[in-house]
PDB file of N, CA and C in Angstrom:
ATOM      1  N   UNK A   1     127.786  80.876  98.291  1.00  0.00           N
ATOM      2  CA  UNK A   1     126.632  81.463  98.946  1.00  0.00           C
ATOM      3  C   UNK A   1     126.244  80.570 100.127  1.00  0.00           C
ATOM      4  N   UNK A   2     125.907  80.696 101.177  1.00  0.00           N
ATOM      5  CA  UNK A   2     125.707  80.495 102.580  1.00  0.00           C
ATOM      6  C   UNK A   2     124.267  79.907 102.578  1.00  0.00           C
ATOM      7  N   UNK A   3     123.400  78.905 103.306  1.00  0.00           N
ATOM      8  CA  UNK A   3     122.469  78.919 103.577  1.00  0.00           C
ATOM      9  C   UNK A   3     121.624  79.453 104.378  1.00  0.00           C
ATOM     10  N   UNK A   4     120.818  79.891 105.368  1.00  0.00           N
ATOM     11  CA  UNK A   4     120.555  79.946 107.078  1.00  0.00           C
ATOM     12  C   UNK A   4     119.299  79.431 107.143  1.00  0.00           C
ATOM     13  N   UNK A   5     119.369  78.400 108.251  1.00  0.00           N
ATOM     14  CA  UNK A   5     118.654  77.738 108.753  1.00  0.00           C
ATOM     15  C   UNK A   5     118.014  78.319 109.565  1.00  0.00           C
ATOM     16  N   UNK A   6     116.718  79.696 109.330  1.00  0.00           N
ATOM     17  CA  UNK A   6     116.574  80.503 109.987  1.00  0.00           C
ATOM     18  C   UNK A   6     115.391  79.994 110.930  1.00  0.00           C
ATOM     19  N   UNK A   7     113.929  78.978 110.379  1.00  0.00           N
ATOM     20  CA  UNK A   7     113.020  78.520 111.147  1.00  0.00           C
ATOM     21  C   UNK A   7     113.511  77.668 112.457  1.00  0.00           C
ATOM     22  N   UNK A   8     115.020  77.055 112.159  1.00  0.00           N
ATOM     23  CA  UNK A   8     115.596  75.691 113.045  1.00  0.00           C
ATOM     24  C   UNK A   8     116.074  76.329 113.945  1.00  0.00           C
ATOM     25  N   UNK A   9     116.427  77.535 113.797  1.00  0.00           N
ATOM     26  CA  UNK A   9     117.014  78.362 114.953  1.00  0.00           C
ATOM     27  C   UNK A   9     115.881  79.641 115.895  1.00  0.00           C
ATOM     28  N   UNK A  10     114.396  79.886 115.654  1.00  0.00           N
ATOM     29  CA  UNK A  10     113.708  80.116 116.897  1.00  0.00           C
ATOM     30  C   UNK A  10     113.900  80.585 118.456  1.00  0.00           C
ATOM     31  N   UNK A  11     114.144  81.680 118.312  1.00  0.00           N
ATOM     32  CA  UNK A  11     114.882  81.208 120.149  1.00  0.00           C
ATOM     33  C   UNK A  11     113.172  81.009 121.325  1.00  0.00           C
ATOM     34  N   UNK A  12     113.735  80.512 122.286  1.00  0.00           N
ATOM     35  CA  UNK A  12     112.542  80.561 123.319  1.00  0.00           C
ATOM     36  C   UNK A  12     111.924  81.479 122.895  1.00  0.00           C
ATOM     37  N   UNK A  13     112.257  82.983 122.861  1.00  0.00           N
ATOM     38  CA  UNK A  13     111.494  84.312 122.767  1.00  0.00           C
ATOM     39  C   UNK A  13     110.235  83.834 121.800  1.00  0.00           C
ATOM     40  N   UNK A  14     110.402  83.241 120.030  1.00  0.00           N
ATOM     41  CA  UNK A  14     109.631  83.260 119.516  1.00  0.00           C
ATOM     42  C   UNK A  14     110.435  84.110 118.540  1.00  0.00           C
ATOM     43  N   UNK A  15     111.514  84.078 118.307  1.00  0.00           N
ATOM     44  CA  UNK A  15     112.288  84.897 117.470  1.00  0.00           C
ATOM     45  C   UNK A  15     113.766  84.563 116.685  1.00  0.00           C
ATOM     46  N   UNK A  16     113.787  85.195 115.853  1.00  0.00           N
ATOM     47  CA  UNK A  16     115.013  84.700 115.470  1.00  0.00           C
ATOM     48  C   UNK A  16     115.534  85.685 114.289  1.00  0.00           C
ATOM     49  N   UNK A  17     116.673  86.543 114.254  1.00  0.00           N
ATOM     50  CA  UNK A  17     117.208  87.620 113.566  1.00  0.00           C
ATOM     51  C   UNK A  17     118.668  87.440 112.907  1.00  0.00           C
ATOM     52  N   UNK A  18     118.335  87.094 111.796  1.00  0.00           N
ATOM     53  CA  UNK A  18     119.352  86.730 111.021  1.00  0.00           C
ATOM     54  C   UNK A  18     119.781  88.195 110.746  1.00  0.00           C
ATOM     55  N   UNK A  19     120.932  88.617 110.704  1.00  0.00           N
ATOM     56  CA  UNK A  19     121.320  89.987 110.767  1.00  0.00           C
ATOM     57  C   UNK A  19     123.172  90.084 110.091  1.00  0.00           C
ATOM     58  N   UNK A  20     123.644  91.174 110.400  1.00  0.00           N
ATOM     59  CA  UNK A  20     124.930  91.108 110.117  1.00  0.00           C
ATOM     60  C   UNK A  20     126.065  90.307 111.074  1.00  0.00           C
ATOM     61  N   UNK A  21     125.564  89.719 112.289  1.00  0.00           N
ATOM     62  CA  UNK A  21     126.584  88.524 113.309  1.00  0.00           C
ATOM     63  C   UNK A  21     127.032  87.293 111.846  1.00  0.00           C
ATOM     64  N   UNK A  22     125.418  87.241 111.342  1.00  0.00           N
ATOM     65  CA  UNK A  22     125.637  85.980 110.085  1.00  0.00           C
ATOM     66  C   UNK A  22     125.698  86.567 108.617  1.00  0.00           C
ATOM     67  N   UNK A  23     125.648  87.820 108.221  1.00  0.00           N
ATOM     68  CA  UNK A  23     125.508  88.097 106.845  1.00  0.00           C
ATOM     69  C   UNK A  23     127.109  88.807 106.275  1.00  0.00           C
ATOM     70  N   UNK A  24     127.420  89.394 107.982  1.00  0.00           N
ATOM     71  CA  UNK A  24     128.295  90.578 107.502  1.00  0.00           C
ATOM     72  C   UNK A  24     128.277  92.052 106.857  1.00  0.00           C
ATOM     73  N   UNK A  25     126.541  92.098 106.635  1.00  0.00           N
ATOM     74  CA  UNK A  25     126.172  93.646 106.190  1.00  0.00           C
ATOM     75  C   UNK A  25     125.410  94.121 107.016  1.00  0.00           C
ATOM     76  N   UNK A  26     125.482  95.296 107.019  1.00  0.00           N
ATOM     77  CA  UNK A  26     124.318  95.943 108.284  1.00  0.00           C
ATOM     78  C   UNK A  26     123.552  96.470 107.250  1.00  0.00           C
ATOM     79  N   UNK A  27     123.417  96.562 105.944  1.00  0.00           N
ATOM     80  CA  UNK A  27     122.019  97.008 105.163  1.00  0.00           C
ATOM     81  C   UNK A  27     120.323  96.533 105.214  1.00  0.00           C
ATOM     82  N   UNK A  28     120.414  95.556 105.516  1.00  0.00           N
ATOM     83  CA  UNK A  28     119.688  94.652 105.848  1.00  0.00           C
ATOM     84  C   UNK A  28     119.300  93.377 107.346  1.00  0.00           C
ATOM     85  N   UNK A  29     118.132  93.320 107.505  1.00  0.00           N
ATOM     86  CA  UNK A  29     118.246  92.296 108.608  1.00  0.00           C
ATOM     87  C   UNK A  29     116.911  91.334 108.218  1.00  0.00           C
ATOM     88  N   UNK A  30     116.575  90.006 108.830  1.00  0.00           N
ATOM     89  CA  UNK A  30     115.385  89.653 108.753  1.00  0.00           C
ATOM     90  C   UNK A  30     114.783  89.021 109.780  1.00  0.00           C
ATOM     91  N   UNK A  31     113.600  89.249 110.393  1.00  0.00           N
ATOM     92  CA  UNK A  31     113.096  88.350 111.587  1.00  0.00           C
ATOM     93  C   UNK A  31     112.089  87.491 111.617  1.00  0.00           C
ATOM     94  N   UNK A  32     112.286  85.854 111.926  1.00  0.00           N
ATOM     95  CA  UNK A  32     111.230  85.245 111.408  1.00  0.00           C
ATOM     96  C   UNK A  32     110.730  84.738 112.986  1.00  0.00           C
ATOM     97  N   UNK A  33     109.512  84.832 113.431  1.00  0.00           N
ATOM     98  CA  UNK A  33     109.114  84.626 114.461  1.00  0.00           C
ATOM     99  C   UNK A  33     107.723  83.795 114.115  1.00  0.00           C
ATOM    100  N   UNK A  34     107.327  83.534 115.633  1.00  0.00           N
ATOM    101  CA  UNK A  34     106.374  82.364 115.606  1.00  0.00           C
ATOM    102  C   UNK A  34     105.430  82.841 116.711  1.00  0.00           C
ATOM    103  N   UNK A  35     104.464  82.760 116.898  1.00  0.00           N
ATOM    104  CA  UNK A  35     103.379  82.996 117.493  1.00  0.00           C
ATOM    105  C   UNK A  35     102.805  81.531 117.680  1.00  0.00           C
ATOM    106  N   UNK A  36     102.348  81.173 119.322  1.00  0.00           N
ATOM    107  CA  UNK A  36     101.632  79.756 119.574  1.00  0.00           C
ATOM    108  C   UNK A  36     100.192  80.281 119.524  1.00  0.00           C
ATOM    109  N   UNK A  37      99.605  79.723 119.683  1.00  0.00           N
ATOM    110  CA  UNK A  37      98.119  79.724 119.797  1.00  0.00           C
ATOM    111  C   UNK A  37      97.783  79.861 121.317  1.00  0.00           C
ATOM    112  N   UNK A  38      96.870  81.575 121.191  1.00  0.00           N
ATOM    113  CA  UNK A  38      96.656  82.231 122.465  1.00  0.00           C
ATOM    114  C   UNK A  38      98.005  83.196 122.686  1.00  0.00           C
ATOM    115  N   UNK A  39      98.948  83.397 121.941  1.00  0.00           N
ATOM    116  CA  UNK A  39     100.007  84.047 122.434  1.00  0.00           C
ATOM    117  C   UNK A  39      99.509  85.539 122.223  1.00  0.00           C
ATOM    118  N   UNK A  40      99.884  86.208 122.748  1.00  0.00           N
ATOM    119  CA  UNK A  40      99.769  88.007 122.811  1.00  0.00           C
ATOM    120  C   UNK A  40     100.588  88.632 123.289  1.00  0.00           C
ATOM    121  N   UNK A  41     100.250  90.184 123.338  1.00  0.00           N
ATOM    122  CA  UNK A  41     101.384  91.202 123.992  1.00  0.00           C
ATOM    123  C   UNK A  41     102.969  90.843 122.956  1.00  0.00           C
ATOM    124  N   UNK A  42     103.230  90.502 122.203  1.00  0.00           N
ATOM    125  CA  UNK A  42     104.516  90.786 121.232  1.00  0.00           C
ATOM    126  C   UNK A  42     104.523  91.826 120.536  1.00  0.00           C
ATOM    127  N   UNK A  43     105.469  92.615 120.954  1.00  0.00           N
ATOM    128  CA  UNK A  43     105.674  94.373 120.393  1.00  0.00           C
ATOM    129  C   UNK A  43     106.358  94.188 119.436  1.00  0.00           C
ATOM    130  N   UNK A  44     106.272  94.613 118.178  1.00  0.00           N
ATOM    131  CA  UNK A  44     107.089  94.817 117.058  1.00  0.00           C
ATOM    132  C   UNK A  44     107.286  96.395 116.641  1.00  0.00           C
ATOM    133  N   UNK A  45     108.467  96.643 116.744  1.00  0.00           N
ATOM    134  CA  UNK A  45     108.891  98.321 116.346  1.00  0.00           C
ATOM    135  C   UNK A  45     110.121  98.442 116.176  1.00  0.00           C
ATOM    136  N   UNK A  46     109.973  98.451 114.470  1.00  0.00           N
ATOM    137  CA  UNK A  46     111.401  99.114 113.615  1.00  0.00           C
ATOM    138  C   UNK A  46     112.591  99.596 114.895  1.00  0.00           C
ATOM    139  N   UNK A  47     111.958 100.593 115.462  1.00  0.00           N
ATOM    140  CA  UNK A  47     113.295 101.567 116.303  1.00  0.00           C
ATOM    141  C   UNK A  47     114.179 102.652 115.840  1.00  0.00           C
ATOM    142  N   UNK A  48     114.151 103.976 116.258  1.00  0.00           N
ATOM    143  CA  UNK A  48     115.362 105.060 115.467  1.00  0.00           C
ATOM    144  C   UNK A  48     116.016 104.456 114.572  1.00  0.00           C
ATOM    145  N   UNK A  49     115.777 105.330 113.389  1.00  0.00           N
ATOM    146  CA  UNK A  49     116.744 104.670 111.809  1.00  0.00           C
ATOM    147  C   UNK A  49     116.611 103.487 110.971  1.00  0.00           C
ATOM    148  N   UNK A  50     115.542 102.805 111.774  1.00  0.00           N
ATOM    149  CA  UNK A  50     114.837 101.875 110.954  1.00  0.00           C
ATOM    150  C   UNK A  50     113.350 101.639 110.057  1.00  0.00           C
ATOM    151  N   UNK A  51     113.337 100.868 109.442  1.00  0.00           N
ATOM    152  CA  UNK A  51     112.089 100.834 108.460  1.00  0.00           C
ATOM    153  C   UNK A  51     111.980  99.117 108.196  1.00  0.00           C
ATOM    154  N   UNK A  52     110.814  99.027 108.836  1.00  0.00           N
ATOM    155  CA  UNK A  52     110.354  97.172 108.833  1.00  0.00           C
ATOM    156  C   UNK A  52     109.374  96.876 107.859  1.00  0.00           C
ATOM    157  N   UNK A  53     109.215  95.896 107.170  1.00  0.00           N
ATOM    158  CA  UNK A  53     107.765  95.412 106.489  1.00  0.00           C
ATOM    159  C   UNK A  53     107.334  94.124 107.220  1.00  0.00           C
ATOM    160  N   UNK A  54     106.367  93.799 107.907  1.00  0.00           N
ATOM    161  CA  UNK A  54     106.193  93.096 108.574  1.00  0.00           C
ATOM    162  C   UNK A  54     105.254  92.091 107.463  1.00  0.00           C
ATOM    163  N   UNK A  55     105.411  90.906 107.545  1.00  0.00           N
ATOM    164  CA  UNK A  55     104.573  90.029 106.289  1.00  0.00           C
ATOM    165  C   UNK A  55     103.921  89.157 107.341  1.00  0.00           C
ATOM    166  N   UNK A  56     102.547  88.625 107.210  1.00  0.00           N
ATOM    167  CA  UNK A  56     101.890  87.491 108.300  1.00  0.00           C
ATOM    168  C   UNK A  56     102.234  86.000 106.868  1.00  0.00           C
ATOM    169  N   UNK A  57     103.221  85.249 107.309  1.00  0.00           N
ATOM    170  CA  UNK A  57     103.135  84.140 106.457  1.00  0.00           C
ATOM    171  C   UNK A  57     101.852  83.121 106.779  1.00  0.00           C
ATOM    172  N   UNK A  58     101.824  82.519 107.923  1.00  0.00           N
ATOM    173  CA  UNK A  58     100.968  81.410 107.670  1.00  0.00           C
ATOM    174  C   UNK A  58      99.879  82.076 109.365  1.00  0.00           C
ATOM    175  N   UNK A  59      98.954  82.383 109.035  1.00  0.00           N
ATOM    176  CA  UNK A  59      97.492  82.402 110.637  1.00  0.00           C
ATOM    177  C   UNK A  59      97.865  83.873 110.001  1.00  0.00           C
ATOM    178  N   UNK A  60      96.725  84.348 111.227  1.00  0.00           N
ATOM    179  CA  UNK A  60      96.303  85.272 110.835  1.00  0.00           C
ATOM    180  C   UNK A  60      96.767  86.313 112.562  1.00  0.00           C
ATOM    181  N   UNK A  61      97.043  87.671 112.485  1.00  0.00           N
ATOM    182  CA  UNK A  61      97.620  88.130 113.323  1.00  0.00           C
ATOM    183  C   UNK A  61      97.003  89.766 113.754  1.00  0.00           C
ATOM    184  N   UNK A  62      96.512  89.671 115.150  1.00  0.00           N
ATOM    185  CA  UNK A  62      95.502  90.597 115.487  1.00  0.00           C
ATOM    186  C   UNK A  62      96.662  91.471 115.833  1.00  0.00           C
ATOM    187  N   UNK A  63      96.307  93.046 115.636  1.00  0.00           N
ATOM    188  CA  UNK A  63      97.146  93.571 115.981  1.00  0.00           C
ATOM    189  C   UNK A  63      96.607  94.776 116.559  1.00  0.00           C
ATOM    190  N   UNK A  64      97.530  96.070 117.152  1.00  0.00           N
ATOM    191  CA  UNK A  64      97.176  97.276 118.275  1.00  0.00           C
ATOM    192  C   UNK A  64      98.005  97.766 118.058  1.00  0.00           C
ATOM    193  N   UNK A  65      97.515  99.376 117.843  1.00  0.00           N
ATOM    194  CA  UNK A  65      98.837 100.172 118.025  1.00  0.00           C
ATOM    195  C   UNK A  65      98.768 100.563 116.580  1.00  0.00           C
ATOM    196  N   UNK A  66      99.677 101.152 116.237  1.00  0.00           N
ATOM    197  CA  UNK A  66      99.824 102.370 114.698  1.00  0.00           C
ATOM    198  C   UNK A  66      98.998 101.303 114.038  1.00  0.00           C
ATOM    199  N   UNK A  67      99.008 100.214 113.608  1.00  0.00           N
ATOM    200  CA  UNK A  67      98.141  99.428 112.897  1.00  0.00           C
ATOM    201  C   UNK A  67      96.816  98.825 113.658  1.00  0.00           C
ATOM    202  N   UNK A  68      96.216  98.938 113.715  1.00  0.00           N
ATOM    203  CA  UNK A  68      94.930  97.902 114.543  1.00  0.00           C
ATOM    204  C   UNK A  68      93.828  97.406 113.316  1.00  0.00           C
ATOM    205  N   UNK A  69      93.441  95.859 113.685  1.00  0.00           N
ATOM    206  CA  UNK A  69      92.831  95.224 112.839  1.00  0.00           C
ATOM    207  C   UNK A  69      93.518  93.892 112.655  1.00  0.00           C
ATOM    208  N   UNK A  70      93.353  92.756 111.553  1.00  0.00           N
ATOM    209  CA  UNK A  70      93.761  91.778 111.556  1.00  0.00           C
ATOM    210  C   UNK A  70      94.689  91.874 110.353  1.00  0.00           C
ATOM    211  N   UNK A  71      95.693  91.340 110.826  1.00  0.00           N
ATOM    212  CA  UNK A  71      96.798  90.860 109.618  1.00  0.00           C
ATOM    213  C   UNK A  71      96.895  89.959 108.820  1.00  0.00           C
ATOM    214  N   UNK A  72      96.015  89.513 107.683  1.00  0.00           N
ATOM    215  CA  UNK A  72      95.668  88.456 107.624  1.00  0.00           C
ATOM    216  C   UNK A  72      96.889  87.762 106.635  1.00  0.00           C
ATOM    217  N   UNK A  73      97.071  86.575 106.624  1.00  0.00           N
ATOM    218  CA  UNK A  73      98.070  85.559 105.880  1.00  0.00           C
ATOM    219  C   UNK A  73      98.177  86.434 104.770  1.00  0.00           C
ATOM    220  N   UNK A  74      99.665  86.477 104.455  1.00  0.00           N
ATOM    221  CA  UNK A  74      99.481  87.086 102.884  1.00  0.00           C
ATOM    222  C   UNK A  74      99.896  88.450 102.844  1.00  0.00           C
ATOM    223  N   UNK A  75      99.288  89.588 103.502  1.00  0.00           N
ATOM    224  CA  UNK A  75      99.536  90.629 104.042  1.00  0.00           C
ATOM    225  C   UNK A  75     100.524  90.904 104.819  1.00  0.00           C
ATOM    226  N   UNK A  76     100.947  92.486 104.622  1.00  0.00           N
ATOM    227  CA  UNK A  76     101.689  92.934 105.121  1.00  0.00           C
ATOM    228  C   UNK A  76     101.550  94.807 105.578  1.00  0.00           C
ATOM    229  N   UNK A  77     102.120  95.238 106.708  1.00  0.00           N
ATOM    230  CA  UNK A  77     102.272  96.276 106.747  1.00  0.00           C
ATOM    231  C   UNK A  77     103.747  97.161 106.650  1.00  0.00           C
ATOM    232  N   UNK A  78     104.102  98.078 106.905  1.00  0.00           N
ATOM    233  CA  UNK A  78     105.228  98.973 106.318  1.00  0.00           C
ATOM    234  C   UNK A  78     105.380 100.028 107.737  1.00  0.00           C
ATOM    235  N   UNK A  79     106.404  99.725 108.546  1.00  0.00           N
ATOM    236  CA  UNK A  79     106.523 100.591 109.772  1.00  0.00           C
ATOM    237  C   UNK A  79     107.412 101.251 110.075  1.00  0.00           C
ATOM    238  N   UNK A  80     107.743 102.541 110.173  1.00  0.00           N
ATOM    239  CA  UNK A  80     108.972 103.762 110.705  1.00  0.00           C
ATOM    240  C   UNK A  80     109.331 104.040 111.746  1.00  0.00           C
ATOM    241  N   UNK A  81     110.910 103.554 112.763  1.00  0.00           N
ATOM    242  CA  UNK A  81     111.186 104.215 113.255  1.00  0.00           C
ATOM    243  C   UNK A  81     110.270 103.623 114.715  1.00  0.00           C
ATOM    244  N   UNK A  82     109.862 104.569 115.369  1.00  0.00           N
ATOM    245  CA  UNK A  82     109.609 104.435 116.889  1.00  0.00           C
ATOM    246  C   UNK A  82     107.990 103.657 116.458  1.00  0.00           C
ATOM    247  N   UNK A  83     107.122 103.755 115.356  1.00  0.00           N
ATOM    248  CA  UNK A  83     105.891 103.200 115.350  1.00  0.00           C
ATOM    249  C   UNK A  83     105.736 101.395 115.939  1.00  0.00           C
ATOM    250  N   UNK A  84     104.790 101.336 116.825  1.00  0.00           N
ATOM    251  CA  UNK A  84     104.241 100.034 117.279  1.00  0.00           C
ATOM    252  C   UNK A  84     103.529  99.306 117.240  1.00  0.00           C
ATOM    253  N   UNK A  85     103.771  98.238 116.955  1.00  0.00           N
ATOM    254  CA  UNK A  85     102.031  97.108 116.751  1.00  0.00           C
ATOM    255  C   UNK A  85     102.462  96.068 118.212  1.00  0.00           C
ATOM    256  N   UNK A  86     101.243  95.860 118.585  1.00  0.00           N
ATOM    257  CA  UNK A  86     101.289  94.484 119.295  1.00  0.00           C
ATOM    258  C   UNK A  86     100.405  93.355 118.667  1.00  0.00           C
ATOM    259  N   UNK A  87     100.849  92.217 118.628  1.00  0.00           N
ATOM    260  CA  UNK A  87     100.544  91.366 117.440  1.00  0.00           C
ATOM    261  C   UNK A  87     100.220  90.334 118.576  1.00  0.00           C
ATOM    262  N   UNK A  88      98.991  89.379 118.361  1.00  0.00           N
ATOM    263  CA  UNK A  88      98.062  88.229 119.055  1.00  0.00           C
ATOM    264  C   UNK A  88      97.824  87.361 117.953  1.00  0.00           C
ATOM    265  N   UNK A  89      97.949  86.143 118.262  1.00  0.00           N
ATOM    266  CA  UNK A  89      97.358  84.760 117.904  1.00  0.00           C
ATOM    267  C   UNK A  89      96.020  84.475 118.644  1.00  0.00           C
ATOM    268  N   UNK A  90      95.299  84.690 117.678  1.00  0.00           N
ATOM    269  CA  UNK A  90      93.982  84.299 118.284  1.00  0.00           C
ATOM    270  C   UNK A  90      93.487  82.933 117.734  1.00  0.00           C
ATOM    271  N   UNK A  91      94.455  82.723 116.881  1.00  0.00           N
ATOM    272  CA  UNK A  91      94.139  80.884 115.673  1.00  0.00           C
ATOM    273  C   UNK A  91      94.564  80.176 116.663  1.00  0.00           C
ATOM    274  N   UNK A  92      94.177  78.737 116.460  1.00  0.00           N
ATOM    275  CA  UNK A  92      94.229  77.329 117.204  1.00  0.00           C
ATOM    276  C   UNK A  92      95.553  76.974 116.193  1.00  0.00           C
ATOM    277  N   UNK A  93      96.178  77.110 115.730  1.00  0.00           N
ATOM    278  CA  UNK A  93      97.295  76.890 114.947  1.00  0.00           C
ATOM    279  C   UNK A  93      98.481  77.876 115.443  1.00  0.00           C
ATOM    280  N   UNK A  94      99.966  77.636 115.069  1.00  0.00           N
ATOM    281  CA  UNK A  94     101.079  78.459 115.575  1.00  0.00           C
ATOM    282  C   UNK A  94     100.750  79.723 114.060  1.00  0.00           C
ATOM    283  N   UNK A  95     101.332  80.795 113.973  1.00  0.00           N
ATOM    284  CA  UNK A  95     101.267  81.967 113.187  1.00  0.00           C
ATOM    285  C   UNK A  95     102.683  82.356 113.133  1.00  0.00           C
ATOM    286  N   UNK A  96     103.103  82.136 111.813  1.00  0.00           N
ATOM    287  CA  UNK A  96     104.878  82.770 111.741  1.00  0.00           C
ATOM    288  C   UNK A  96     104.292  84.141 110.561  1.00  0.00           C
ATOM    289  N   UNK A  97     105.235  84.869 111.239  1.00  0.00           N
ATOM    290  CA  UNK A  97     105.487  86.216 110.216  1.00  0.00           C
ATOM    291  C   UNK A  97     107.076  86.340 109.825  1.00  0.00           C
ATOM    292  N   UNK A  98     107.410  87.390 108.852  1.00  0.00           N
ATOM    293  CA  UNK A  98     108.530  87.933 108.891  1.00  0.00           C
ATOM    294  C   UNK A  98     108.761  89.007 108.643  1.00  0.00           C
ATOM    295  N   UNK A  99     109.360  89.781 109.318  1.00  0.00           N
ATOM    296  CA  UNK A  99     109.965  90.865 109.138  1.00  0.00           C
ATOM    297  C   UNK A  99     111.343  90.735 108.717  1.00  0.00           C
ATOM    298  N   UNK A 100     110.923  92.208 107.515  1.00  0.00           N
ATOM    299  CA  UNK A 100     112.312  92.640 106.796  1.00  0.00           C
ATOM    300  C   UNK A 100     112.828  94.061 107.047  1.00  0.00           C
ATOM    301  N   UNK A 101     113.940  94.723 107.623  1.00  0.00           N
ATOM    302  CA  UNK A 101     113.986  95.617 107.901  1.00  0.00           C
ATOM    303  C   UNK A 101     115.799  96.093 107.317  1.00  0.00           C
ATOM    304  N   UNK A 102     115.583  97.424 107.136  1.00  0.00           N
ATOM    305  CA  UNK A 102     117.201  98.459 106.842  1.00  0.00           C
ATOM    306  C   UNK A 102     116.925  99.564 107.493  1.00  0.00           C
ATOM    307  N   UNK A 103     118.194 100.141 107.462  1.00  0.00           N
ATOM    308  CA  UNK A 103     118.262 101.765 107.496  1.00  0.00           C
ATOM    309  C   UNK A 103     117.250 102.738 106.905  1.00  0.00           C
ATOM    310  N   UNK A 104     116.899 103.625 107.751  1.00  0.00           N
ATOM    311  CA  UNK A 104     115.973 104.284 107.519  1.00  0.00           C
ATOM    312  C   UNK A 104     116.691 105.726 106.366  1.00  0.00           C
ATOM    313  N   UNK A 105     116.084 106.807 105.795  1.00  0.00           N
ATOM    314  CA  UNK A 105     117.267 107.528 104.893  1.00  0.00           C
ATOM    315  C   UNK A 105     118.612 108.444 105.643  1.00  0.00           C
ATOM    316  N   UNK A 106     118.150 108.627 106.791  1.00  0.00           N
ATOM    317  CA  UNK A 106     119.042 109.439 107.673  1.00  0.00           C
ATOM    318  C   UNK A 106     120.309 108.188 107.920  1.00  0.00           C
ATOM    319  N   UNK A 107     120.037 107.197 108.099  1.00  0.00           N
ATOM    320  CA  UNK A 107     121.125 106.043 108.356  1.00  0.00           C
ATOM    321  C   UNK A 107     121.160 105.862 109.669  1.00  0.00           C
ATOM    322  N   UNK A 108     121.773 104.926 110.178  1.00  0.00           N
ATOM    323  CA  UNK A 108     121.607 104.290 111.934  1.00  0.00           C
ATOM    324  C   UNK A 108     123.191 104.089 111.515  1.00  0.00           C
ATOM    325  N   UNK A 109     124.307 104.927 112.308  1.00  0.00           N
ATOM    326  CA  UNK A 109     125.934 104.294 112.557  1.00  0.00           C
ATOM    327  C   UNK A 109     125.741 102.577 113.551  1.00  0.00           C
ATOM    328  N   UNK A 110     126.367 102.201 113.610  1.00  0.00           N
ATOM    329  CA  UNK A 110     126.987 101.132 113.971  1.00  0.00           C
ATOM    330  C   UNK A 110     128.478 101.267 114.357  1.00  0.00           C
TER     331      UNK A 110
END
């Protein structure tokens, strides 16, 4: 079994998608991103054939769009397909979430 060093790898963006390049399955993907303090405008959306659960691990995460309100640590929402949030750091601290996402029931080819 494989490890991934998924926090060590971050890209500039604030992102990082461990997916099938490193798993070898397209059933599954996961995205662990980071939010600085004051950051905003980051769009999160599943996309055709997908289905995301977005989790706020550590701060708390303002959001717009199919969801509006605060995301608070701990929580999570459940998103389909073309639906959008834009997600803000409004904490004096960095804010990581993760998203977990698959195929939606119709399926996405590859």
């Amino acid at each position: 079994m494989k490890i991934f060093d998924v926090a060590g790898k971050v890209a500039p963006s604030g992102e990082y998608l461990l997916g099938s390049r490193e798993t070898g399955s397209h059933a599954c993907y996961l995205i662990y991103g980071v939010l600085k303090p004051g950051e905003r405008d980051r769009e999160l959306k599943p996309g055709h054939g997908h289905e995301e659960i977005i989790l706020a691990v550590s701060g708390d995460l303002q959001c717009s769009g199919k969801y509006s309100g605060i995301l608070r640590q701990g929580q999570a929402v459940h998103m389909i397909g073309e639906e959008t949030v834009s997600v803000e750091n409004r904490g004096k601290e960095s804010a990581v979430y993760v998203i977990c996402g698959g195929h939606s029931g119709g399926g996405h080819a590859h």
